[in-house]
C-alpha atoms as a PDB file:
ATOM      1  CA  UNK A   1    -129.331 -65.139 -83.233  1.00  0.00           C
ATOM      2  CA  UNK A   2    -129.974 -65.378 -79.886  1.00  0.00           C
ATOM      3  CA  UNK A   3    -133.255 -65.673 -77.399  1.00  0.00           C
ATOM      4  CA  UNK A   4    -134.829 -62.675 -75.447  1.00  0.00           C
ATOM      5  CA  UNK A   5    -134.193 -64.145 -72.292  1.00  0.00           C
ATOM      6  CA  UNK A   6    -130.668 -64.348 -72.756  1.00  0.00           C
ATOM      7  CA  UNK A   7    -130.338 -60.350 -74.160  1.00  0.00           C
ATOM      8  CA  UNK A   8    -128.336 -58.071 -71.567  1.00  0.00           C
ATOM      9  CA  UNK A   9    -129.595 -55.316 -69.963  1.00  0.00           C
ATOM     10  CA  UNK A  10    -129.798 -52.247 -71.870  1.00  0.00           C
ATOM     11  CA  UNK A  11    -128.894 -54.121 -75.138  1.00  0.00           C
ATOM     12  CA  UNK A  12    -131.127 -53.632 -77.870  1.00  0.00           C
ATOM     13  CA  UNK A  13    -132.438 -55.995 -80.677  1.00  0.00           C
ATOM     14  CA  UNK A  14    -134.844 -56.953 -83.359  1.00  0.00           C
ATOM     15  CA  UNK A  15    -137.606 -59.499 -82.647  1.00  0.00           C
ATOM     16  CA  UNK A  16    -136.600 -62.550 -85.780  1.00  0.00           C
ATOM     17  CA  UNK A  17    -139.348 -64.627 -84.859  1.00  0.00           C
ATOM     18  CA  UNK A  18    -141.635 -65.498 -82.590  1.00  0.00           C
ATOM     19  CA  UNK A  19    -141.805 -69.578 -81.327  1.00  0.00           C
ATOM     20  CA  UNK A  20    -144.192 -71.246 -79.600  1.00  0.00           C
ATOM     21  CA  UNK A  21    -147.799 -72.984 -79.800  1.00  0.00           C
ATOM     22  CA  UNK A  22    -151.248 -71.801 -79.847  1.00  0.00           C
ATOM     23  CA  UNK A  23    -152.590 -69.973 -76.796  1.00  0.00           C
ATOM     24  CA  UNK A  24    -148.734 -68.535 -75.970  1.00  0.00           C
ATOM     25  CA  UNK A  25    -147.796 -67.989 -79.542  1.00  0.00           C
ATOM     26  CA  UNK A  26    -151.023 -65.832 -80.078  1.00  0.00           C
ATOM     27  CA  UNK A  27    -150.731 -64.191 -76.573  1.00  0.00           C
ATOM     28  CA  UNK A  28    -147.342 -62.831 -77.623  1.00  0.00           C
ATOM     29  CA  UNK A  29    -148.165 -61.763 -81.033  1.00  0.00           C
ATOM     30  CA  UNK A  30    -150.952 -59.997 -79.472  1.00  0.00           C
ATOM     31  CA  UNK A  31    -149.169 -58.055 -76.326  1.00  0.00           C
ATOM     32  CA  UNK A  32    -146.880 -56.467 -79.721  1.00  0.00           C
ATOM     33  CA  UNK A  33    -143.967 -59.455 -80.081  1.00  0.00           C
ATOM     34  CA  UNK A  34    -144.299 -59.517 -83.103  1.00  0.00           C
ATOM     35  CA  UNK A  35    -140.881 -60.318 -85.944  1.00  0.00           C
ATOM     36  CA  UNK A  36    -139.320 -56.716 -86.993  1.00  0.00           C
ATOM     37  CA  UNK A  37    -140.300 -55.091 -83.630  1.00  0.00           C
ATOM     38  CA  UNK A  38    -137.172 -53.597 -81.676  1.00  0.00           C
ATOM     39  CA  UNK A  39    -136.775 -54.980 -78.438  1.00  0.00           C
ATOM     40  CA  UNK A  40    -134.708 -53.492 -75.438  1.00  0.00           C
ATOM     41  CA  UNK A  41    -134.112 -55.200 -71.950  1.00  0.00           C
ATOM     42  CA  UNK A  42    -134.821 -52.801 -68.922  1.00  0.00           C
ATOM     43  CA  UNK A  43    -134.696 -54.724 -65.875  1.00  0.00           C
ATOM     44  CA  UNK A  44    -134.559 -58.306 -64.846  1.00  0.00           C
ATOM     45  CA  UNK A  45    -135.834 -58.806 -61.043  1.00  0.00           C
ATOM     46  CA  UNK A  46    -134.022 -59.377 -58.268  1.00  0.00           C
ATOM     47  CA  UNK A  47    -134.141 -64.056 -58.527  1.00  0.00           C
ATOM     48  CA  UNK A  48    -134.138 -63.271 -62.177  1.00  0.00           C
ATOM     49  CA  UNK A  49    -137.613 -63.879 -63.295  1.00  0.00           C
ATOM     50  CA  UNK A  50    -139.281 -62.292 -64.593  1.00  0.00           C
ATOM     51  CA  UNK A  51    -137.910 -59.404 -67.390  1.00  0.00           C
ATOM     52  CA  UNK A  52    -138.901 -56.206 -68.289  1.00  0.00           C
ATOM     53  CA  UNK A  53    -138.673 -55.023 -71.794  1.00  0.00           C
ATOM     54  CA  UNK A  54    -139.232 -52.099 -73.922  1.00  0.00           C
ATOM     55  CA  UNK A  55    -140.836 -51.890 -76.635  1.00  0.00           C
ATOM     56  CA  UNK A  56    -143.442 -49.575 -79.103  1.00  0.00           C
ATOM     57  CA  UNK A  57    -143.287 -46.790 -76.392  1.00  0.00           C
ATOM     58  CA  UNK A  58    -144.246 -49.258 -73.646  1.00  0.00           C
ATOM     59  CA  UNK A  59    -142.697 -51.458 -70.484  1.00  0.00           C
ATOM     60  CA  UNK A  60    -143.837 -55.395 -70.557  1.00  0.00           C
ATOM     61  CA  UNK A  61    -142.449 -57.626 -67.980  1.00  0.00           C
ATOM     62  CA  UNK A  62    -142.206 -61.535 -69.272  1.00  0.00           C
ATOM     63  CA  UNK A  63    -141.061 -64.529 -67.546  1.00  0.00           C
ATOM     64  CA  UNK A  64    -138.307 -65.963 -68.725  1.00  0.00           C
ATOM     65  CA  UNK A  65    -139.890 -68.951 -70.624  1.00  0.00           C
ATOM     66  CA  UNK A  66    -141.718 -66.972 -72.321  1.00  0.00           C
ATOM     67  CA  UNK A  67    -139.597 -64.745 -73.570  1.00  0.00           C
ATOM     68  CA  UNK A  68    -136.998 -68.185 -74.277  1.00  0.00           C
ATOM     69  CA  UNK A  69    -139.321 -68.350 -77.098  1.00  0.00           C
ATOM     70  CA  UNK A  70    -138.805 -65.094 -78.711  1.00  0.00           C
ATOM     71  CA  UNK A  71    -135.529 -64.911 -81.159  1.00  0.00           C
ATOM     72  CA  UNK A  72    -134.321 -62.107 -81.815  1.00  0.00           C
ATOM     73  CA  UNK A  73    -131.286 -60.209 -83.508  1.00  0.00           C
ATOM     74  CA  UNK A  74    -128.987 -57.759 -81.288  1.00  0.00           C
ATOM     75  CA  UNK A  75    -128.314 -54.408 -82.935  1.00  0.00           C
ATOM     76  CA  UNK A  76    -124.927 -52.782 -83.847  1.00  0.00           C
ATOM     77  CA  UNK A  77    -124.413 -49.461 -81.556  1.00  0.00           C
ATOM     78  CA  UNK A  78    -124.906 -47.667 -84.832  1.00  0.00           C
ATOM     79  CA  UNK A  79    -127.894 -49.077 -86.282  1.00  0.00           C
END
Protein backbone atom coordinates (compact mmCIF):
# COMPACT_ATOMS: atom_id res chain seq x y z
CA UNK A 1 0.00 0.00 0.00
CA UNK A 2 1.14 3.17 -0.59
CA UNK A 3 -0.03 7.05 0.20
CA UNK A 4 -1.84 9.38 -2.37
CA UNK A 5 0.78 11.76 -2.35
CA UNK A 6 3.28 9.47 -3.44
CA UNK A 7 0.87 7.89 -6.57
CA UNK A 8 2.35 8.86 -10.15
CA UNK A 9 0.74 10.74 -12.52
CA UNK A 10 -1.81 9.08 -14.48
CA UNK A 11 -1.64 5.96 -12.20
CA UNK A 12 -4.76 4.85 -10.87
CA UNK A 13 -5.78 3.33 -7.43
CA UNK A 14 -8.27 2.44 -4.80
CA UNK A 15 -8.71 4.67 -1.73
CA UNK A 16 -7.81 1.67 1.48
CA UNK A 17 -8.38 4.04 4.08
CA UNK A 18 -8.62 7.23 5.03
CA UNK A 19 -6.12 8.60 8.21
CA UNK A 20 -6.28 11.43 10.06
CA UNK A 21 -8.15 13.31 13.06
CA UNK A 22 -11.32 15.08 13.44
CA UNK A 23 -11.88 18.27 11.44
CA UNK A 24 -9.39 16.79 8.40
CA UNK A 25 -10.56 13.26 8.68
CA UNK A 26 -14.27 14.44 8.28
CA UNK A 27 -13.33 17.14 5.65
CA UNK A 28 -11.98 14.34 3.45
CA UNK A 29 -14.65 11.87 3.94
CA UNK A 30 -16.90 14.60 3.04
CA UNK A 31 -15.17 16.16 -0.33
CA UNK A 32 -15.79 11.99 -1.55
CA UNK A 33 -12.29 10.27 -0.03
CA UNK A 34 -13.85 7.92 1.11
CA UNK A 35 -12.18 3.73 1.32
CA UNK A 36 -13.32 1.81 -2.08
CA UNK A 37 -13.36 5.07 -4.14
CA UNK A 38 -10.94 4.93 -7.29
CA UNK A 39 -8.50 7.51 -7.28
CA UNK A 40 -6.39 8.82 -10.33
CA UNK A 41 -3.54 11.52 -10.19
CA UNK A 42 -3.93 14.31 -12.92
CA UNK A 43 -1.50 16.90 -12.27
CA UNK A 44 0.87 17.88 -9.57
CA UNK A 45 1.87 21.79 -9.82
CA UNK A 46 4.73 23.17 -10.93
CA UNK A 47 6.90 23.27 -6.77
CA UNK A 48 4.88 20.16 -6.30
CA UNK A 49 2.12 21.14 -4.03
CA UNK A 50 -0.49 20.87 -4.33
CA UNK A 51 -2.19 17.63 -6.48
CA UNK A 52 -4.94 17.24 -8.56
CA UNK A 53 -6.93 14.11 -8.57
CA UNK A 54 -9.77 12.47 -10.19
CA UNK A 55 -12.26 11.05 -8.88
CA UNK A 56 -16.46 10.27 -9.05
CA UNK A 57 -16.55 12.31 -12.37
CA UNK A 58 -14.78 15.27 -10.72
CA UNK A 59 -11.12 17.20 -10.44
CA UNK A 60 -10.00 17.97 -6.57
CA UNK A 61 -6.70 19.50 -6.01
CA UNK A 62 -5.12 18.49 -2.34
CA UNK A 63 -1.99 19.48 -0.76
CA UNK A 64 0.24 17.08 -0.26
CA UNK A 65 -0.26 16.50 3.55
CA UNK A 66 -3.37 15.96 3.11
CA UNK A 67 -3.48 13.65 0.73
CA UNK A 68 -0.14 11.83 2.88
CA UNK A 69 -3.03 10.73 4.83
CA UNK A 70 -5.01 8.93 2.33
CA UNK A 71 -3.77 5.09 1.63
CA UNK A 72 -4.59 3.73 -1.06
CA UNK A 73 -4.06 0.56 -3.38
CA UNK A 74 -2.61 1.05 -7.10
CA UNK A 75 -4.54 -0.88 -9.74
CA UNK A 76 -3.27 -3.57 -12.21
CA UNK A 77 -3.55 -2.11 -15.99
CA UNK A 78 -6.28 -4.68 -16.31
CA UNK A 79 -8.42 -4.20 -13.45
Amino acid sequence: MVTLDRLPIGKKSVIQRVNGQGALRRRLLDMGLTPHTRVMVRKVAPMGDPIEIYLRGYELTLRLEDAGQIEVEPLTEEA
